[in-house]
PDB file of N, CA and C in Angstrom:
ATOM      1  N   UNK A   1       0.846  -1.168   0.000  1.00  0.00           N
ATOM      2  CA  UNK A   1       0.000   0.000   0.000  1.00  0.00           C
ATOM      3  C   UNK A   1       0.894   1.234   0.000  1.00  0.00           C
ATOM      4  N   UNK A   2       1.122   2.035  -0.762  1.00  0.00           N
ATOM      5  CA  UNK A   2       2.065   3.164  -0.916  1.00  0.00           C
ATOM      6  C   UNK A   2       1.426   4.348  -0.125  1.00  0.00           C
ATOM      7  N   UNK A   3      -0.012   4.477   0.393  1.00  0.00           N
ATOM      8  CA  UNK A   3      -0.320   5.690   1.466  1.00  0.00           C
ATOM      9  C   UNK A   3       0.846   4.818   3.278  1.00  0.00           C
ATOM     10  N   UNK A   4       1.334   3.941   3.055  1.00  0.00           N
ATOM     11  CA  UNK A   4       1.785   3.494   4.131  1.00  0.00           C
ATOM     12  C   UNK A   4       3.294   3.705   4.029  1.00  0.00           C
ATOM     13  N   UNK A   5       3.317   4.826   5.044  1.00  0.00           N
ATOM     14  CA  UNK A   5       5.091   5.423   4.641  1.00  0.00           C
ATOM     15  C   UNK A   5       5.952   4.653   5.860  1.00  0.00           C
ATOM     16  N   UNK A   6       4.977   4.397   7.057  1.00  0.00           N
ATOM     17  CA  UNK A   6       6.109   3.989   8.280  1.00  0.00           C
ATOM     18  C   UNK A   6       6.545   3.008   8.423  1.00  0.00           C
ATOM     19  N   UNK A   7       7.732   2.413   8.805  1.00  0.00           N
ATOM     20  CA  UNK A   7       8.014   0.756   8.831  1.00  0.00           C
ATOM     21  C   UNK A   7       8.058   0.577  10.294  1.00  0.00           C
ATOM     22  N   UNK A   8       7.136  -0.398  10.746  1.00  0.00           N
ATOM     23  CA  UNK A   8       7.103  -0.942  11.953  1.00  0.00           C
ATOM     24  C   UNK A   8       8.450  -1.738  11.999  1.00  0.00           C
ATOM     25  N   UNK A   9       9.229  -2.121  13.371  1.00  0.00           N
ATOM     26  CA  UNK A   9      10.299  -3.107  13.186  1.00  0.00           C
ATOM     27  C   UNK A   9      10.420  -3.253  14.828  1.00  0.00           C
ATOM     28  N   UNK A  10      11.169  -4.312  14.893  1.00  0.00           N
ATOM     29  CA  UNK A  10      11.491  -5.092  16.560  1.00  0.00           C
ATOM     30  C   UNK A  10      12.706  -4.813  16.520  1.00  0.00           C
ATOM     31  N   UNK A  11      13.530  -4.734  17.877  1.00  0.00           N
ATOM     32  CA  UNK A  11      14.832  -4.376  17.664  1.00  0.00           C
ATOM     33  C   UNK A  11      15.453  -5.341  18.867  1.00  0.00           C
ATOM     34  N   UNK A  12      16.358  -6.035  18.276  1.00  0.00           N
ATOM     35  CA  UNK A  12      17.136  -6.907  19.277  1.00  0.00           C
ATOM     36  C   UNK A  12      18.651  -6.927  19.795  1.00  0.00           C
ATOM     37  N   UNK A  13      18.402  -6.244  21.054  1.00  0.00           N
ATOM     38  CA  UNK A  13      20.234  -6.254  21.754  1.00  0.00           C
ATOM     39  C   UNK A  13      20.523  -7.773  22.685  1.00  0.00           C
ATOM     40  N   UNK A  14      21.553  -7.933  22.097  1.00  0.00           N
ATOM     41  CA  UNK A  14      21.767  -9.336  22.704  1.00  0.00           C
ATOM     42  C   UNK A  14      23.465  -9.120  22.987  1.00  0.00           C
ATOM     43  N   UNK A  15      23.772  -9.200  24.229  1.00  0.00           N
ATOM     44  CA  UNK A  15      25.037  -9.073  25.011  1.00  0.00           C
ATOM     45  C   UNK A  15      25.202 -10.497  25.410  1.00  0.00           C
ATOM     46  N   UNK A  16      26.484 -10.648  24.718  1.00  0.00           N
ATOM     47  CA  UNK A  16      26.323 -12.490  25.532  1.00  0.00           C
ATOM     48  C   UNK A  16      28.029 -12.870  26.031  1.00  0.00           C
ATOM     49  N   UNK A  17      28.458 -13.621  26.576  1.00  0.00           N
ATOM     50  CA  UNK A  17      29.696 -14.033  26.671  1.00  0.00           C
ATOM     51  C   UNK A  17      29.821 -15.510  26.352  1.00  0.00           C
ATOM     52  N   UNK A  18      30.906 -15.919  25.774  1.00  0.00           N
ATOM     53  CA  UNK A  18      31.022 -17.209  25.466  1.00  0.00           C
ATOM     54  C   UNK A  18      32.510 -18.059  25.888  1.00  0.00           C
ATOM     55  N   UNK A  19      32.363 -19.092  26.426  1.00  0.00           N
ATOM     56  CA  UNK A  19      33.676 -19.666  26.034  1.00  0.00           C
ATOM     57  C   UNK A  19      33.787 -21.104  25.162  1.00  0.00           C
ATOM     58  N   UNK A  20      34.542 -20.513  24.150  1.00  0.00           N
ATOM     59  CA  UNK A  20      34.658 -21.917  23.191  1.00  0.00           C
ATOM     60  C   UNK A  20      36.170 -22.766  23.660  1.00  0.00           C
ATOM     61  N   UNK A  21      35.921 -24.058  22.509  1.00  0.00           N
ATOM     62  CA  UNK A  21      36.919 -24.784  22.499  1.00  0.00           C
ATOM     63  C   UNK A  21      37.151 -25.491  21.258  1.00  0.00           C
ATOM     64  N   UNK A  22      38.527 -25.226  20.672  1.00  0.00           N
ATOM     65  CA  UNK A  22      39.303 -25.216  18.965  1.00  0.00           C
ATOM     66  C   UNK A  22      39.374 -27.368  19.610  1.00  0.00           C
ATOM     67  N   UNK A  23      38.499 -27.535  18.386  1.00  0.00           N
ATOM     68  CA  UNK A  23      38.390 -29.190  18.146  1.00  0.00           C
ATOM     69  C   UNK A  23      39.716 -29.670  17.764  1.00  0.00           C
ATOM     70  N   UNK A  24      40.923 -28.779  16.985  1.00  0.00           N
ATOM     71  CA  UNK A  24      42.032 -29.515  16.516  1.00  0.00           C
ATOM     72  C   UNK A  24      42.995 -28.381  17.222  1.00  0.00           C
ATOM     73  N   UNK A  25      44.013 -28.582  17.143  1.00  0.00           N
ATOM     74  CA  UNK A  25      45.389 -28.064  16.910  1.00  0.00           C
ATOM     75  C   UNK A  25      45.354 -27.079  16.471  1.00  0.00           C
ATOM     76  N   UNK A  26      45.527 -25.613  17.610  1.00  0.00           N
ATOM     77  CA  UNK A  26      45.475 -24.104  16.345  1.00  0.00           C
ATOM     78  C   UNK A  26      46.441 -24.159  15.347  1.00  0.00           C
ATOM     79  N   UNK A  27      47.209 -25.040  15.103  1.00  0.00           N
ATOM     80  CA  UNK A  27      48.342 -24.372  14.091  1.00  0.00           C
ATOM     81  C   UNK A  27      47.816 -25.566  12.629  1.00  0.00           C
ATOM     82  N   UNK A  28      46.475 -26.858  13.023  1.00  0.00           N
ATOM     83  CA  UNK A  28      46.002 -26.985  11.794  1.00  0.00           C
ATOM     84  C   UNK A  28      45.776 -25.936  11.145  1.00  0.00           C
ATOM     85  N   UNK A  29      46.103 -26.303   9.535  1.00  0.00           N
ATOM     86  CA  UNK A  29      45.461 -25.425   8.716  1.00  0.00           C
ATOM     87  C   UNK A  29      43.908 -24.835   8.538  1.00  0.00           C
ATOM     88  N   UNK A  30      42.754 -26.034   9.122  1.00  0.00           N
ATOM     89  CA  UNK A  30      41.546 -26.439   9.110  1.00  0.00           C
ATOM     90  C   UNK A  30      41.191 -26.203  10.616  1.00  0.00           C
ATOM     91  N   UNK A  31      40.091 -25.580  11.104  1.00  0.00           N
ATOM     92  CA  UNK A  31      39.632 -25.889  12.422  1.00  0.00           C
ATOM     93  C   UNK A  31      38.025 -25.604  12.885  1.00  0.00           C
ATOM     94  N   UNK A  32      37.747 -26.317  13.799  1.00  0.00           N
ATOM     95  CA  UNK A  32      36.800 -26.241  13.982  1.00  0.00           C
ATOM     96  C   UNK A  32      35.992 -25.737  15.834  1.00  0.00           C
ATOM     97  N   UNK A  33      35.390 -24.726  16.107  1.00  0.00           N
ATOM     98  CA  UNK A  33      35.357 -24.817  17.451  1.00  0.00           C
ATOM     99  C   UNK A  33      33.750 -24.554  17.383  1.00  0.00           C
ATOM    100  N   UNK A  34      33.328 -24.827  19.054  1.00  0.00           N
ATOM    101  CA  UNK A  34      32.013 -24.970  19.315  1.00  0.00           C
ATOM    102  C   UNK A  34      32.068 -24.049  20.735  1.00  0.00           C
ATOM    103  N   UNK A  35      31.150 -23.003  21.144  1.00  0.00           N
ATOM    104  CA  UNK A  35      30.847 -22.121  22.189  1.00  0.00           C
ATOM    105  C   UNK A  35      29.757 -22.618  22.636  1.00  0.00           C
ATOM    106  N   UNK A  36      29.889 -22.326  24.216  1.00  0.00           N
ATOM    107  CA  UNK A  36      28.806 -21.819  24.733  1.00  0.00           C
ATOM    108  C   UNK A  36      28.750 -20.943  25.898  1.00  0.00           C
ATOM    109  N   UNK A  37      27.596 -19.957  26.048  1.00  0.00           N
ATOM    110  CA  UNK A  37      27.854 -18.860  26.782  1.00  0.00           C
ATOM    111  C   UNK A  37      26.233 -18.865  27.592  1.00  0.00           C
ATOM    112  N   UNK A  38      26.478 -17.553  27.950  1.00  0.00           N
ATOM    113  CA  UNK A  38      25.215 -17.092  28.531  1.00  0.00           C
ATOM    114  C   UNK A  38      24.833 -15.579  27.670  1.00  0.00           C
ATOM    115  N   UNK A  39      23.733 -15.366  27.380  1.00  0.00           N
ATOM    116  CA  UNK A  39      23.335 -14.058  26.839  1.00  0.00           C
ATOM    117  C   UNK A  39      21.990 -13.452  27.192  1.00  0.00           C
ATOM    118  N   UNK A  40      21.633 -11.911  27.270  1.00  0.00           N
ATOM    119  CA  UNK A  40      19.822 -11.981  27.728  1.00  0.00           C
ATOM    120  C   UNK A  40      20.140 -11.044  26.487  1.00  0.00           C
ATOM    121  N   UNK A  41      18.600 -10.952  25.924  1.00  0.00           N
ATOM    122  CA  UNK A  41      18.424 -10.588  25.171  1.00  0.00           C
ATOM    123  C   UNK A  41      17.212  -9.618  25.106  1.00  0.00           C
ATOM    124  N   UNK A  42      16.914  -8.460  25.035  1.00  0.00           N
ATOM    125  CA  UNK A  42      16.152  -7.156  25.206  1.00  0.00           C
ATOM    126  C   UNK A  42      15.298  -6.907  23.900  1.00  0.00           C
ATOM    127  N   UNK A  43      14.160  -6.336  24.088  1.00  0.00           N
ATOM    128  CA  UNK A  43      13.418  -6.363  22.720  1.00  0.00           C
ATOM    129  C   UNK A  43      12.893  -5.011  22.909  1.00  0.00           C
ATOM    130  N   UNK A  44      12.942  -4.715  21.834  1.00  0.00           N
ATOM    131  CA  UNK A  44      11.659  -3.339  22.154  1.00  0.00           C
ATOM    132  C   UNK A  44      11.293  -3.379  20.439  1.00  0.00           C
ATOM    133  N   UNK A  45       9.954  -2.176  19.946  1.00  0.00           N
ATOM    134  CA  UNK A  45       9.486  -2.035  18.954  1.00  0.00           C
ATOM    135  C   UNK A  45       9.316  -0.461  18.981  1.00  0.00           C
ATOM    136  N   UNK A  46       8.812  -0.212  17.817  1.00  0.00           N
ATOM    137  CA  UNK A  46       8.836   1.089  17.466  1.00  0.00           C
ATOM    138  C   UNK A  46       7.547   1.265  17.283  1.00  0.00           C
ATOM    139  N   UNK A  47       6.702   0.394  17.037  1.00  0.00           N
ATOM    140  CA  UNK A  47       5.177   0.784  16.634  1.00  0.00           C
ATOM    141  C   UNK A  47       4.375  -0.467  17.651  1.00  0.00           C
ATOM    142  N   UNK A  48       3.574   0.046  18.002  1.00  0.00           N
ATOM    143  CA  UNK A  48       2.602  -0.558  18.993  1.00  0.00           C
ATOM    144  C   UNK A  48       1.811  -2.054  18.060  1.00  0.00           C
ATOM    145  N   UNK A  49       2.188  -2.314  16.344  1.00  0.00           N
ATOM    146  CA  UNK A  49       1.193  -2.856  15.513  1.00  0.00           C
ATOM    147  C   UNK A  49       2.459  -4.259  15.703  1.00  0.00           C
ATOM    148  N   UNK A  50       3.031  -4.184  16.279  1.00  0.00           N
ATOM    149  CA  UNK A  50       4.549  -5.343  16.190  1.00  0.00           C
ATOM    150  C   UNK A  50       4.411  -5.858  17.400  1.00  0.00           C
ATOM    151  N   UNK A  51       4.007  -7.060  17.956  1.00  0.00           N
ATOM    152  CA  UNK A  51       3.401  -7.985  18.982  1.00  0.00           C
ATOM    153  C   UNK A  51       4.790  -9.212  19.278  1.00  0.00           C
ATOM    154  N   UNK A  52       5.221  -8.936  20.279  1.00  0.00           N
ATOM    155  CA  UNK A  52       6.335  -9.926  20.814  1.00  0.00           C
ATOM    156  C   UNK A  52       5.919 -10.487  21.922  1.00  0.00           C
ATOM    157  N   UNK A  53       6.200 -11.377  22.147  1.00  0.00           N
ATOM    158  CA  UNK A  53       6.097 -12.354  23.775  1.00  0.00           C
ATOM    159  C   UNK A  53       8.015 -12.503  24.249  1.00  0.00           C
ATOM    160  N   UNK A  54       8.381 -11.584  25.276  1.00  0.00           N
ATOM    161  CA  UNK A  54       9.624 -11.759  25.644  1.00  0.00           C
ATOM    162  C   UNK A  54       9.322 -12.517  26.663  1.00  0.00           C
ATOM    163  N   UNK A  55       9.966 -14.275  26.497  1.00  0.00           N
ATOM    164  CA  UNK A  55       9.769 -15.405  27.437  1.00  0.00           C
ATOM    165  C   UNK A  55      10.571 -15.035  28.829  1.00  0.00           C
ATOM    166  N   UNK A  56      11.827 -14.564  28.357  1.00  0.00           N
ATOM    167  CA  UNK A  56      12.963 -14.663  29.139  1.00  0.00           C
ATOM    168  C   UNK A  56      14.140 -14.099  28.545  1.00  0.00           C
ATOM    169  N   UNK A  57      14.539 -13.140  29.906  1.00  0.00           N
ATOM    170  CA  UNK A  57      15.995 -12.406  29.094  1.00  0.00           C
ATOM    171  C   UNK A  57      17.175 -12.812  29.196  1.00  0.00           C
ATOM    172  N   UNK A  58      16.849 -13.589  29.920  1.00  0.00           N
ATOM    173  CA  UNK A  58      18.601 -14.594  30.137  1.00  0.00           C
ATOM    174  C   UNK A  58      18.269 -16.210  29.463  1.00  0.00           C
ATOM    175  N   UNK A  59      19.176 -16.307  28.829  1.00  0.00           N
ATOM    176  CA  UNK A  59      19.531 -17.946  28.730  1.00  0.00           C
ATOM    177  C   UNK A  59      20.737 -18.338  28.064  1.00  0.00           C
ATOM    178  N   UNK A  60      21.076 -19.765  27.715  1.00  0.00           N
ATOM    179  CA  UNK A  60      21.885 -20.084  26.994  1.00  0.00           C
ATOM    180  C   UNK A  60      22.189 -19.773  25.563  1.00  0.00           C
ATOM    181  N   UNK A  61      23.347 -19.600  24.971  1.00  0.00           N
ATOM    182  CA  UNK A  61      23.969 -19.275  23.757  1.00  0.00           C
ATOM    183  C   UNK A  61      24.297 -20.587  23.335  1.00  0.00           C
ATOM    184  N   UNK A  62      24.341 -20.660  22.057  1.00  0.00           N
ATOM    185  CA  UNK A  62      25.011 -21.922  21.524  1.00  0.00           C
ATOM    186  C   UNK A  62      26.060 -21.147  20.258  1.00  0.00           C
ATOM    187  N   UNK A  63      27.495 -21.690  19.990  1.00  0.00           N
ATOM    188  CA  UNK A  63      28.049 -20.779  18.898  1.00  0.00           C
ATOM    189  C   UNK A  63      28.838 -22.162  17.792  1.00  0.00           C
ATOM    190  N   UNK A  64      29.090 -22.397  16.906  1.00  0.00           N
ATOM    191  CA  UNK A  64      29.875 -22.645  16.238  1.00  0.00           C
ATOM    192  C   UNK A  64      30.433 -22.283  15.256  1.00  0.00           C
ATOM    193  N   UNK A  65      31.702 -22.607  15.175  1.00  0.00           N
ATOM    194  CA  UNK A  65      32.481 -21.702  14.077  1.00  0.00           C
ATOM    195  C   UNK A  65      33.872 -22.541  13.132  1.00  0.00           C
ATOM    196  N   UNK A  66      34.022 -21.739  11.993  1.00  0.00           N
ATOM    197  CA  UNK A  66      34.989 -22.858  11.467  1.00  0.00           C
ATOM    198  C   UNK A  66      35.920 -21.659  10.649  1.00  0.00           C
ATOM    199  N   UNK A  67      37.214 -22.321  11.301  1.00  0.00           N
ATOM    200  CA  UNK A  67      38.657 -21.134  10.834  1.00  0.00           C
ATOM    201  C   UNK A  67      39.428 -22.164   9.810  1.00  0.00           C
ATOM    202  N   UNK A  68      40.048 -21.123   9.062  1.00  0.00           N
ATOM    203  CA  UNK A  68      41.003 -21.409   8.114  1.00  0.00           C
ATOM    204  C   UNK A  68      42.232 -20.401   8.269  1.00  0.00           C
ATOM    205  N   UNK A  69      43.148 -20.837   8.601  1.00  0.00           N
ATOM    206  CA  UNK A  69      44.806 -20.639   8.943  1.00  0.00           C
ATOM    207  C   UNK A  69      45.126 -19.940   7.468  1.00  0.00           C
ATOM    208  N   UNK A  70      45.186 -19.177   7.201  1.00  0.00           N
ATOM    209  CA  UNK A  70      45.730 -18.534   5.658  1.00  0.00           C
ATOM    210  C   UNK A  70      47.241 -18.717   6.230  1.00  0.00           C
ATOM    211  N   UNK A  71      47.481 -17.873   7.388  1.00  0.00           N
ATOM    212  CA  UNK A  71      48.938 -17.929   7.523  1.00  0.00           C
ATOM    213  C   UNK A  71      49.294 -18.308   9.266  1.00  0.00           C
ATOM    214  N   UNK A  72      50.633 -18.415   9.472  1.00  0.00           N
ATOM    215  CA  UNK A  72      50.597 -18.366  10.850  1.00  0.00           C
ATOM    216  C   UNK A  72      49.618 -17.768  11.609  1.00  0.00           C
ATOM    217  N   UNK A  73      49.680 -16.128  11.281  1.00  0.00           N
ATOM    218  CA  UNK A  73      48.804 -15.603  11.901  1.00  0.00           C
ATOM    219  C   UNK A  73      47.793 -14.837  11.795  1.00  0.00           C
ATOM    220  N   UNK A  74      47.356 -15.335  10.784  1.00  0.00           N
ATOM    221  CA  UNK A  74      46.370 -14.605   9.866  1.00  0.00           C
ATOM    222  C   UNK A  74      45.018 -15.318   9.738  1.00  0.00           C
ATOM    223  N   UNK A  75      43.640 -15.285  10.155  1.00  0.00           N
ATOM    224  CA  UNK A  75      42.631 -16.440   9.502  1.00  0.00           C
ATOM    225  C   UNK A  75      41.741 -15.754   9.236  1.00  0.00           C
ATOM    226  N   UNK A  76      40.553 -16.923   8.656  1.00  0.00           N
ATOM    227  CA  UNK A  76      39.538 -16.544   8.264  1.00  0.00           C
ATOM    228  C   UNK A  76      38.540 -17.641   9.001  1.00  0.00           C
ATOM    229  N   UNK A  77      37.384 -17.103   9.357  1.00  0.00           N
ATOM    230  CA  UNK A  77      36.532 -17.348  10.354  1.00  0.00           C
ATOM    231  C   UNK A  77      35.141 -17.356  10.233  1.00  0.00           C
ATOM    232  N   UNK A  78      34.180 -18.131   9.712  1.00  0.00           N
ATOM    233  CA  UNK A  78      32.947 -18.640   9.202  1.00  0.00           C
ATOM    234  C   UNK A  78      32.078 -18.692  11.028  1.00  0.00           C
ATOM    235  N   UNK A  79      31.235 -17.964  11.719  1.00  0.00           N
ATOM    236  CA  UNK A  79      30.793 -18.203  12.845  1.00  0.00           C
ATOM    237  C   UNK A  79      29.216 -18.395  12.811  1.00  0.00           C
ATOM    238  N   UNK A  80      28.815 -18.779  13.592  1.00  0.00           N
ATOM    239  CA  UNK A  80      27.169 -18.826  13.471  1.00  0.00           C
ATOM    240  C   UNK A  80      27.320 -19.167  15.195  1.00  0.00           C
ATOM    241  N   UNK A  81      26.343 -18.047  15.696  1.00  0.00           N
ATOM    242  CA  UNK A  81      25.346 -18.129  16.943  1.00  0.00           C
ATOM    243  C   UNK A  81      24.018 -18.253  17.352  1.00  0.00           C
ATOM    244  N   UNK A  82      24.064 -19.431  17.987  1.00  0.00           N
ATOM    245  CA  UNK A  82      22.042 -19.127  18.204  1.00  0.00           C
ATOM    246  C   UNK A  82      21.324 -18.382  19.609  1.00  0.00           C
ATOM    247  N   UNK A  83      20.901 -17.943  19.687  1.00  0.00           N
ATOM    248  CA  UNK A  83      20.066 -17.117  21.399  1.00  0.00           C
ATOM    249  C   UNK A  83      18.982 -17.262  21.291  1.00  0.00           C
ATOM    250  N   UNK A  84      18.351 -18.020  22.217  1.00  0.00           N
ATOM    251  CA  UNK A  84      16.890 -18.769  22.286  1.00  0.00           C
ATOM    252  C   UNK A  84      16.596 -19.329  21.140  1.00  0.00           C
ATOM    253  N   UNK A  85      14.654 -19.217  20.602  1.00  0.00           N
ATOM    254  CA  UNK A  85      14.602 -20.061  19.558  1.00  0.00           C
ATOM    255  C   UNK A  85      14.641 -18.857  18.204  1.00  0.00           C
ATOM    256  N   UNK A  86      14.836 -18.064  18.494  1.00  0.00           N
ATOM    257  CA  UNK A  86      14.465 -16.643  17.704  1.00  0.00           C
ATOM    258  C   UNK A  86      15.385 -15.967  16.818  1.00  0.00           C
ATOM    259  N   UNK A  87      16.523 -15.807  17.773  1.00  0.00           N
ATOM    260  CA  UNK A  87      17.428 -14.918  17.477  1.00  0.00           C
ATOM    261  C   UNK A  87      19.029 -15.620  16.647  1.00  0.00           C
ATOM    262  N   UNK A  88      19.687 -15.499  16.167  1.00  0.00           N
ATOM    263  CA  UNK A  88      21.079 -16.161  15.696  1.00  0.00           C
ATOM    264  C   UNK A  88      21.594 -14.882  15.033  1.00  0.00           C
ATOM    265  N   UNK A  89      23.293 -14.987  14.753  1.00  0.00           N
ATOM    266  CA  UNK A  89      24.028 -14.399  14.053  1.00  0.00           C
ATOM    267  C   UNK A  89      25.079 -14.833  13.818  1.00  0.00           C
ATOM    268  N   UNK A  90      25.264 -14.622  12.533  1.00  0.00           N
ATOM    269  CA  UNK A  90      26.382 -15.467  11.462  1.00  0.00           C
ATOM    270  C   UNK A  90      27.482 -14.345  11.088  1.00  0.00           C
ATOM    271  N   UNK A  91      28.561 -14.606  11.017  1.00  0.00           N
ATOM    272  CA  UNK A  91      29.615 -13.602  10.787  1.00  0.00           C
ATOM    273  C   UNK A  91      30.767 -14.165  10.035  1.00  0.00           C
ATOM    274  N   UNK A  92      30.912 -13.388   8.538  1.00  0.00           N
ATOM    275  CA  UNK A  92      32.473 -13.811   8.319  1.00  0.00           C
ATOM    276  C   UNK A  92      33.882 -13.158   9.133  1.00  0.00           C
ATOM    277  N   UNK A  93      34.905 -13.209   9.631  1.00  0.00           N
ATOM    278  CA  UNK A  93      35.820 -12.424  10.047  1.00  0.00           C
ATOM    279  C   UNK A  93      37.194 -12.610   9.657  1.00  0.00           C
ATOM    280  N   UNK A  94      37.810 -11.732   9.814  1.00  0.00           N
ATOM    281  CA  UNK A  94      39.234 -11.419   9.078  1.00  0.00           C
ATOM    282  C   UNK A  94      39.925 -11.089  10.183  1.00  0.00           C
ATOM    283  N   UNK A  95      41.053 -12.556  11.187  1.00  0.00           N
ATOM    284  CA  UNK A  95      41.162 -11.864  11.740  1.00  0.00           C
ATOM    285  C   UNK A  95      43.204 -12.450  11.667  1.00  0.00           C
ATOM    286  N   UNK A  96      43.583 -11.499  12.946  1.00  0.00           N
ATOM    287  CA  UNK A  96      45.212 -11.925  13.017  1.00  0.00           C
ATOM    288  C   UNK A  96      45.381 -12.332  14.574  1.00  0.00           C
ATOM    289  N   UNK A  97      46.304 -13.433  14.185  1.00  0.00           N
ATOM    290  CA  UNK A  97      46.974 -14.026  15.782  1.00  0.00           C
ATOM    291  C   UNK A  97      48.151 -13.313  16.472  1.00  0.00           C
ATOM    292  N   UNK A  98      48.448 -13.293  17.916  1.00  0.00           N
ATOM    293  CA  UNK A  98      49.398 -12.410  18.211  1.00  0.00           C
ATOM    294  C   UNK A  98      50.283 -13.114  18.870  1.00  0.00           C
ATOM    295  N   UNK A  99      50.070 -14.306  18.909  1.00  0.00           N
ATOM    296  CA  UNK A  99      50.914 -15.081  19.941  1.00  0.00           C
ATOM    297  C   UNK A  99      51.728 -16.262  19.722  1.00  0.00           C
ATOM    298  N   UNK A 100      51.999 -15.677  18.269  1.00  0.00           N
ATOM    299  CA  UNK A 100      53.091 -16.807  17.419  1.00  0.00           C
ATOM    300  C   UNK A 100      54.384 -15.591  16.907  1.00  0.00           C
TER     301      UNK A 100
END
């Protein structure tokens, strides 16, 4: 409907901490690790027409992720997180090691 200019939307802050653990050998070329943390997660909306049920602001995180060693200390980092049944975030990253 083009007389409809406003966009309703939900907005989700999710603060979480995690501790993972690298399945192989950091200095494989290939690796694989799995997190888990705690995170709560906050909701709000902008328009009263956007209907949420916030169960609970605390719970468990689940994370997994998979690195590739370009160089000693250099990788690349494929991640995916889940928070409750709702929420997840996936991230590529570019990152460097400091302790080689």
């Amino acid at each position: 409907n083009p007389a409809i200019t406003d966009v309703a939307e939900i907005d989700y802050k999710i603060p979480a901490a995690f501790v993972g653990y690298l399945l192989r050998d950091p200095s494989e070329t290939w690796n694989v690790s799995v997190k888990l943390g705690l995170s709560a997660i906050s909701n709000s909306s902008n328009d009263a027409r956007v209907r949420y049920d916030e169960q609970s602001s605390a719970q468990i995180a689940l994370g997994l992720a998979g690195y590739w060693n370009v160089t000693p200390q250099w990788f690349v980092a494929l991640e995916h997180d889940q928070y409750d049944r709702d929420a997840s975030f996936t991230s590529v990253n570019l990152g460097r090691r400091f302790d080689y």
